[in-house]
Protein backbone atom coordinates (compact mmCIF):
# COMPACT_ATOMS: atom_id res chain seq x y z
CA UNK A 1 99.98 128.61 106.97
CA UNK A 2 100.58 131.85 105.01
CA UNK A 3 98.15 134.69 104.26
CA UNK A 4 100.06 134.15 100.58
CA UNK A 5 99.57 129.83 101.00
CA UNK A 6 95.73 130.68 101.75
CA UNK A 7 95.32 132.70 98.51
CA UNK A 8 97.20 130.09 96.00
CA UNK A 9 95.23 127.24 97.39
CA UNK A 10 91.15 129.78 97.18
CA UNK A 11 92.66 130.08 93.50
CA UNK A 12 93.35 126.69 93.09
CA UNK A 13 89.84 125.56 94.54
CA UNK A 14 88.23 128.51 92.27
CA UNK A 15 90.00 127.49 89.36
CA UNK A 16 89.06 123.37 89.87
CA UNK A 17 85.49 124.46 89.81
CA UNK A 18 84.09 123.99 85.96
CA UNK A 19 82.72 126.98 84.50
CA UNK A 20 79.00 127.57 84.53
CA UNK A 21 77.60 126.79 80.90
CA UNK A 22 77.15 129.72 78.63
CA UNK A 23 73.76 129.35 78.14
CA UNK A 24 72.82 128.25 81.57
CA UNK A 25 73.77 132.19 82.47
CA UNK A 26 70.11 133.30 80.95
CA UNK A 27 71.78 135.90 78.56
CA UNK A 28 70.41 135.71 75.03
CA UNK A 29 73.62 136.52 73.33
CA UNK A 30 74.75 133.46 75.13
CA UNK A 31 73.05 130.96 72.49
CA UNK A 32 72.34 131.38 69.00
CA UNK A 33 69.16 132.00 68.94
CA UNK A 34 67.03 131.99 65.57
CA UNK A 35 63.57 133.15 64.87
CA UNK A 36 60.75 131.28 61.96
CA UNK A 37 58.08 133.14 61.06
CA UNK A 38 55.59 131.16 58.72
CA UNK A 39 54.13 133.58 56.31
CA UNK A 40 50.67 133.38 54.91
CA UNK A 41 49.43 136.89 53.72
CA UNK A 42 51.12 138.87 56.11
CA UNK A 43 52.21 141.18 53.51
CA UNK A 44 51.09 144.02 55.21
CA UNK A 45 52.85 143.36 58.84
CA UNK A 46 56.21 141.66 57.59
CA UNK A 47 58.45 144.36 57.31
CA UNK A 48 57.54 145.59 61.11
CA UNK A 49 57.62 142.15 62.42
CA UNK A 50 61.30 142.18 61.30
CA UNK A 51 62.50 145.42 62.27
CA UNK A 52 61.40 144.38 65.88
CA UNK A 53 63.20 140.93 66.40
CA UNK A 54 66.38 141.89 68.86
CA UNK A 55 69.45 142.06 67.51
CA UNK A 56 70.76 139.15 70.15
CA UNK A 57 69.19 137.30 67.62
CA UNK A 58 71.72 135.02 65.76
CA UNK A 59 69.02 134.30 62.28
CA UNK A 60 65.67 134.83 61.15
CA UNK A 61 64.09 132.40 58.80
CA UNK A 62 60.95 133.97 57.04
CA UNK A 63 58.94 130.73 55.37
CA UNK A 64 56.82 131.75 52.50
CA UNK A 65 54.29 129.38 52.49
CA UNK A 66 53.09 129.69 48.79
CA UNK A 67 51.90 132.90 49.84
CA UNK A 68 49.41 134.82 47.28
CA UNK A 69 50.55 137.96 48.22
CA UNK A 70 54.60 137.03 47.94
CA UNK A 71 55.45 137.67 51.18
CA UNK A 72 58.90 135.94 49.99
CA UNK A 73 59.23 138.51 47.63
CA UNK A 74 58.55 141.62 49.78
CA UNK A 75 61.31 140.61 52.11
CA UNK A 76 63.65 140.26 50.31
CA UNK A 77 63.54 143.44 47.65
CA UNK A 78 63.11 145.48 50.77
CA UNK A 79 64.24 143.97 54.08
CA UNK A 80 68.20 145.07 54.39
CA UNK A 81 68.90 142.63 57.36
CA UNK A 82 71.45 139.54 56.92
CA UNK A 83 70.05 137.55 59.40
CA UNK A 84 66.83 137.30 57.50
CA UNK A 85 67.16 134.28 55.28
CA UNK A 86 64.07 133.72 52.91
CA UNK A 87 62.65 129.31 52.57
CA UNK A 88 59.62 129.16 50.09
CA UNK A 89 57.83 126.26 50.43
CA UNK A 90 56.52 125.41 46.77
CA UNK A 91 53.25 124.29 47.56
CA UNK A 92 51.02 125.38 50.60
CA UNK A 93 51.63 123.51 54.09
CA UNK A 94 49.99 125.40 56.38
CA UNK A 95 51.38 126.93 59.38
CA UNK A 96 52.57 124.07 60.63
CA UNK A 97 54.31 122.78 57.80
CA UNK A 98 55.74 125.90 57.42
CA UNK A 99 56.97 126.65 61.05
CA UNK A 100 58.85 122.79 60.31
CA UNK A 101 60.81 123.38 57.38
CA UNK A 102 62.43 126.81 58.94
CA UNK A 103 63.09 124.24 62.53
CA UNK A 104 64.86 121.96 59.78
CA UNK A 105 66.92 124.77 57.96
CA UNK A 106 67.72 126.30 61.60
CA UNK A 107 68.81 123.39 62.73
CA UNK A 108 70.99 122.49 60.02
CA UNK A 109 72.75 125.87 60.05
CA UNK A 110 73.46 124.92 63.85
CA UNK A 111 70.83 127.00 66.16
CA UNK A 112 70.58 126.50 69.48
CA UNK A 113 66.82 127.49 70.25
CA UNK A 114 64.04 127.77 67.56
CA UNK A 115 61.88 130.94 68.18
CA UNK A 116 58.32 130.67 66.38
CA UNK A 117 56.72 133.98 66.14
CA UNK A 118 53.87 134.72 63.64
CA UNK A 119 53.91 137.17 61.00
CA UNK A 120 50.86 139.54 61.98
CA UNK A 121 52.83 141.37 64.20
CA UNK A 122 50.57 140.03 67.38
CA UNK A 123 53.62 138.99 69.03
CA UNK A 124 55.66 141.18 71.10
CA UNK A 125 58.92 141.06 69.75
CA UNK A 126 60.41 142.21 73.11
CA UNK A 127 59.32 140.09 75.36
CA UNK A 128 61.14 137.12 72.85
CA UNK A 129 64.39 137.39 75.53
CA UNK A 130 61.54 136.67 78.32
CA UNK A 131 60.16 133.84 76.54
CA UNK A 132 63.82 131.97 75.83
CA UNK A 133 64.98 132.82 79.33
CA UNK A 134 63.63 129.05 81.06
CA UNK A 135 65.58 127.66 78.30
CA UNK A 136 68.86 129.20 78.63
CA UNK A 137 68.33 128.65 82.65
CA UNK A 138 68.05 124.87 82.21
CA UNK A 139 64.81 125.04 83.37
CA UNK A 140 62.37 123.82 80.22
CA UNK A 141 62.79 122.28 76.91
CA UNK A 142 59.85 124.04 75.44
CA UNK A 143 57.75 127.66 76.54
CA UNK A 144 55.20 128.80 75.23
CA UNK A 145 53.43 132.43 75.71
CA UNK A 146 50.37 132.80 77.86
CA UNK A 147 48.38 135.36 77.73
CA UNK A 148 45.76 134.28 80.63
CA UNK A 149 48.13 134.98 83.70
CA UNK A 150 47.26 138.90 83.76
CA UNK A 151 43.56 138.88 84.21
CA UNK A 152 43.94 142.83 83.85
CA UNK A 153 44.59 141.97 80.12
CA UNK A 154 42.24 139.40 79.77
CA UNK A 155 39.46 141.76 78.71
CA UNK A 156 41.38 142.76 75.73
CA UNK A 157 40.46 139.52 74.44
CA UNK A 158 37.75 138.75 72.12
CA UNK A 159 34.54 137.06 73.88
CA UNK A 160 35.06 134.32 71.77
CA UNK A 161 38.48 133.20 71.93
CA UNK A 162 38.17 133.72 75.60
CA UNK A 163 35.81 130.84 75.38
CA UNK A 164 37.07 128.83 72.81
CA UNK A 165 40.45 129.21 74.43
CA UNK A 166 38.95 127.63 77.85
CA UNK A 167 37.79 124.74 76.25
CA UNK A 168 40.59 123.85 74.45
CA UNK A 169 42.81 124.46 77.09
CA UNK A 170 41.20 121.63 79.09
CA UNK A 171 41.26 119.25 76.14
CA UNK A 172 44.63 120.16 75.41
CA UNK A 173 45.74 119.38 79.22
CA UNK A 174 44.02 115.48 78.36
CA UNK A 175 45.39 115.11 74.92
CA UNK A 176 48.83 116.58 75.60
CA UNK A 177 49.59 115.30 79.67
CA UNK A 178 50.49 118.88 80.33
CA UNK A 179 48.16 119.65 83.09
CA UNK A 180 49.88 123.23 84.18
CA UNK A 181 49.16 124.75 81.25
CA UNK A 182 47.01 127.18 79.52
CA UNK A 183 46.64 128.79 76.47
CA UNK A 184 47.75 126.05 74.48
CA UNK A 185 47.00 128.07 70.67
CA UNK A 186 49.31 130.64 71.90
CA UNK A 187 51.87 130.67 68.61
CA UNK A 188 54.64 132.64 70.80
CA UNK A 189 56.64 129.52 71.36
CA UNK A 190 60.74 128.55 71.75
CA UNK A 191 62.24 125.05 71.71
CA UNK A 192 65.72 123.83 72.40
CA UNK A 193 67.06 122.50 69.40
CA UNK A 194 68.55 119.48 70.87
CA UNK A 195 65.07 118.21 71.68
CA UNK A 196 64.01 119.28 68.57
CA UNK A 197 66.23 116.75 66.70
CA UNK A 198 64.55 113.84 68.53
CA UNK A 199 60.90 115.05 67.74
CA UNK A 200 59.07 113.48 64.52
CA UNK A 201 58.80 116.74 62.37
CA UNK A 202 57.24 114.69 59.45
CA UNK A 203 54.53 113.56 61.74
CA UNK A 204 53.51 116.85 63.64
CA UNK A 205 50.39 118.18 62.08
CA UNK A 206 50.52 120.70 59.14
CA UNK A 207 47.85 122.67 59.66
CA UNK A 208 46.45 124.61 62.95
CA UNK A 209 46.79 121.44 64.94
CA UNK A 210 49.96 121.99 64.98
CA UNK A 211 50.30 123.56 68.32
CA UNK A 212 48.57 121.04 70.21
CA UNK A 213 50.06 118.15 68.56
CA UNK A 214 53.78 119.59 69.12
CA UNK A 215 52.65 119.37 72.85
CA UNK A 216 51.36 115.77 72.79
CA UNK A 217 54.79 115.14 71.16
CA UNK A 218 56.91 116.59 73.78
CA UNK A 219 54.96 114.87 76.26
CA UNK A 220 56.02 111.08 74.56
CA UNK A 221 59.40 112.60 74.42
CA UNK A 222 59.17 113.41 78.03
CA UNK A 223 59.96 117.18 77.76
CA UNK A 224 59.61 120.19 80.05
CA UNK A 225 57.02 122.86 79.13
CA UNK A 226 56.52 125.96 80.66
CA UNK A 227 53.86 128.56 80.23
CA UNK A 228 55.71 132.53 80.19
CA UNK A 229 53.52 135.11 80.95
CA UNK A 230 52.69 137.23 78.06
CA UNK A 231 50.37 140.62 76.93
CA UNK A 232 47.33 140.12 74.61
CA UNK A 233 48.07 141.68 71.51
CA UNK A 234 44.72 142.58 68.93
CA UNK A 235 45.24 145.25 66.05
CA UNK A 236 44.08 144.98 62.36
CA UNK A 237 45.14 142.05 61.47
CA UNK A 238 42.94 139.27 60.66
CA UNK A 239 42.89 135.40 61.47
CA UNK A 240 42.99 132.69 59.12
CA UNK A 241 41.62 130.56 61.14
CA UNK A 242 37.57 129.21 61.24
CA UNK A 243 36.47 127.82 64.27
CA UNK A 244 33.45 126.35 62.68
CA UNK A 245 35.68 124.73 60.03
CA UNK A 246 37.98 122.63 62.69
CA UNK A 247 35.71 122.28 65.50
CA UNK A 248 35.17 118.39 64.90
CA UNK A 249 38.97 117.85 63.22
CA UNK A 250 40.34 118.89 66.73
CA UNK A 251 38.00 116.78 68.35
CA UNK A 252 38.80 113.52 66.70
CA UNK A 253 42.59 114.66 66.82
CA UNK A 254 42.51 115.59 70.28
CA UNK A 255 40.85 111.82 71.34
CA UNK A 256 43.55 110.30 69.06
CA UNK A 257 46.58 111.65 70.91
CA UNK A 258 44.55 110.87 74.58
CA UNK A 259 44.56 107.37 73.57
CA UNK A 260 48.20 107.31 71.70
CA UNK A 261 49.65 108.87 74.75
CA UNK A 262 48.06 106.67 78.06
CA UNK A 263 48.87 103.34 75.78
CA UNK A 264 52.62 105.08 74.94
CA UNK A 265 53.11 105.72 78.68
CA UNK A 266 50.96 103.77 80.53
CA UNK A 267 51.23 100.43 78.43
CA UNK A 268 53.85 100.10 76.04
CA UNK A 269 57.05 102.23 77.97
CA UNK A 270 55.94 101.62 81.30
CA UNK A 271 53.20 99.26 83.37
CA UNK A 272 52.17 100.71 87.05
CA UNK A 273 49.63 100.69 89.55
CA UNK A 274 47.98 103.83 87.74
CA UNK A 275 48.22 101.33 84.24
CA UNK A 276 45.60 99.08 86.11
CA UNK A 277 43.61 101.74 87.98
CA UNK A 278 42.72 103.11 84.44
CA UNK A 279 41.81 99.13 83.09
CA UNK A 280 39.79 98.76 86.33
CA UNK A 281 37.76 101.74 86.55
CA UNK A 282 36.75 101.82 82.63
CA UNK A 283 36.02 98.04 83.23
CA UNK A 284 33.58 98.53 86.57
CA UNK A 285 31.90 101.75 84.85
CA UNK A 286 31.49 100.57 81.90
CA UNK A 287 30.06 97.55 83.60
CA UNK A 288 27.71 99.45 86.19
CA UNK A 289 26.42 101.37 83.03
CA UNK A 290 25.53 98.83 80.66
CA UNK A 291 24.00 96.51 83.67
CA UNK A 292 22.03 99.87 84.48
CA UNK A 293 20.88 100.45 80.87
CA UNK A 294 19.91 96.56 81.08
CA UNK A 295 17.71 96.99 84.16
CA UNK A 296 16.53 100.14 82.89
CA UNK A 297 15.05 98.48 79.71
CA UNK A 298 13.36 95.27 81.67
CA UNK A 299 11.81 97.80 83.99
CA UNK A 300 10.45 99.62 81.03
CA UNK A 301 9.05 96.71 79.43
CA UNK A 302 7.12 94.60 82.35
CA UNK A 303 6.41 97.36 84.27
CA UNK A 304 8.20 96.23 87.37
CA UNK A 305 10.66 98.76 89.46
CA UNK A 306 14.11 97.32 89.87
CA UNK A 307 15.39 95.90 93.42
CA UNK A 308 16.91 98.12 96.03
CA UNK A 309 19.48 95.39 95.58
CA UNK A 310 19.77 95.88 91.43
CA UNK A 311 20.36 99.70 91.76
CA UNK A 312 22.85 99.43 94.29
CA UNK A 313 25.37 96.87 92.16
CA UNK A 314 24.81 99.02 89.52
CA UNK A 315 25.49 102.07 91.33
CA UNK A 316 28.63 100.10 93.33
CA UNK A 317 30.14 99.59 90.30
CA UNK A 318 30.06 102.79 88.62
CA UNK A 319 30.75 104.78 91.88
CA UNK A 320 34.20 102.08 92.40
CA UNK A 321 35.19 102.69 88.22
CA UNK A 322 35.30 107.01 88.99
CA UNK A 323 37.28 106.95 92.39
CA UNK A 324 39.70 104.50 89.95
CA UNK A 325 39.50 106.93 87.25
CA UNK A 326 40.48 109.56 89.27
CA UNK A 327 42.98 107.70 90.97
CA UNK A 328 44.79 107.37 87.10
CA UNK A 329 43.80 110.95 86.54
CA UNK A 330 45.39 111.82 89.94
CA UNK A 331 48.94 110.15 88.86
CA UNK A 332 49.00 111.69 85.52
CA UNK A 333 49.02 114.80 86.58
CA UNK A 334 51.94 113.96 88.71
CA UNK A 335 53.75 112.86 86.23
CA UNK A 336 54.02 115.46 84.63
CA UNK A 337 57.91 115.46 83.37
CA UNK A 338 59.65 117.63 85.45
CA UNK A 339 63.26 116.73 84.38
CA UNK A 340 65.18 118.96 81.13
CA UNK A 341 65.33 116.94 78.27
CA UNK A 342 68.14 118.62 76.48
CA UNK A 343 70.43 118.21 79.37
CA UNK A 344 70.15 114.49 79.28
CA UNK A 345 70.55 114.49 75.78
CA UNK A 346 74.15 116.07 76.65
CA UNK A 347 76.17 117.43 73.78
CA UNK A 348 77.62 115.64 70.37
């Protein structure tokens, strides 16, 4: 064979093989990639929030969500930028409704991925390429920004959200089946659009919920999250949001979605070993406890200590309900979905 018969036929091999996908090439200008900010009085930090977003960014919907201070208004008398198209929602939604109707509007107008970065100017607008990277990679459906990875910056933090942040974390890792996470009211957030289209955007939560119950959505949907690494950022502005005010609302929600998603995957799409470990354990502890609490109150009244042999089948049962418990607990975090959504959902 030829050194000229070798070449044609490495060509021929090099030209069979199908070019990579644009997107899967991690280069932001190789999607088109739009940006929602929800606007609540953010007056003040609009304007810089805008003159920061990269200009690989394909659009920039800014949703004035029956602002008082006519946010809507400000941008567009004095923001010069075509990307930046203005959606007023008539009445107020919250941030949740609000971050919706720009995913609809982006959607429609064909993104690819939906950026959602508050208007307060907290979020680095930089590290947005950082943030849509996994998705353009192939390697997640959804990220979100973390800012707990750098424990350097973790003492820029507020005391308080530090703490409230913990806690809600961990109920967020029950509620939502995302058990690698952190940081789950971290707004800095990107989603492919594809996967977007199959979510129920009427039913996601309106309000500051919204986060959480975006998560617990992906999870039914089987998506992949992943946390991206990002820098605390605290200036002037102020938070709308009371702690003391939604305390017990993200309670109840946060039990709701714990019981909507183990019957969703664990009972209605699927039926496994880990299915009956959970109705097993809840039915021996639940068992053990109330036969405790039953022995506990004929003790009290005639005066007479239980039987070696009455505390331990009480104790038996509630010691064989946890190990099953944990057993379910064990296999949920393993199932964690691993596989992209959007590249099953393949192209239209």
């Amino acid at each position: 064979m030829t050194t000229r018969d070798t070449t044609m036929r490495a060509h021929q091999a090099m030209a069979a093989v199908p070019a990579p996908d644009a997107m899967s090439t991690g280069s932001l200008a190789a999607a088109r990639v739009a940006v929602v900010i929800p606007c609540y009085r953010v007056r003040e930090h609009i304007l810089g929030v805008l003159d920061s977003v990269p200009a690989e960014v394909a659009s920039v919907y800014v949703v004035d969500d029956a602002c008082p201070e006519a946010t809507g208004d400000e941008v567009q008398a004095r923001c010069g930028d075509p990307r930046v198209k203005v959606i007023r929602n008539p009445v107020n939604l919250g941030v949740g409704g609000a971050v919706m109707a720009g995913y609809r509007q982006a959607i429609a107008d064909g993104a690819d991925i939906l950026v959602k970065m508050d208007g307060d100017g907290q979020m680095d607008a930089q590290a947005l390429p950082k943030l849509v990277a996994p998705i353009l990679r192939g390697e997640a459906d959804y990220t979100k920004g973390n800012r707990f990875y750098d424990l350097a910056q973790i003492s820029r933090m507020p005391r308080a959200r530090i703490v409230g942040n913990a806690v809600l974390s961990f109920m967020t890792k029950i509620s939502s089946g995302y058990w690698d996470i952190f940081d789950p009211t971290n707004g800095y957030t990107a989603l492919h659009a594809r996967v977007a289209e199959k979510l129920p955007l009427a039913k996601i939560s309106q309000r500051y919920f919204f986060e959480t119950d975006m998560l617990f959505r992906l999870n039914i949907a089987r998506a992949v999250v992943v946390d991206v690494p990002m820098d605390a950022r605290y200036g002037a502005e102020t938070s709308n949001l009371r702690v003391s005010k939604v305390v017990f609302d993200f309670s109840f929600k946060h039990a709701r979605n714990t019981a909507k998603r183990i019957f969703y995957n664990y009972f209605l799409r699927d039926l496994s070993l880990a299915s009956l470990e959970l109705i097993a354990g809840l039915g021996f502890a639940t068992a053990g406890t109330l036969l405790g609490i039953g022995f506990w109150f004929e003790s009290s009244s005639t005066g007479i200590t239980a039987s070696a042999g009455s505390v331990m089948l009480v104790a038996l049962q509630v010691i064989v309900g946890i190990q099953l418990i944990l057993g379910f607990l064990a296999y949920d975090i393993s199932a964690t979905p691993r596989r992209v959504l959007h590249r099953l959902l393949g192209r239209d």
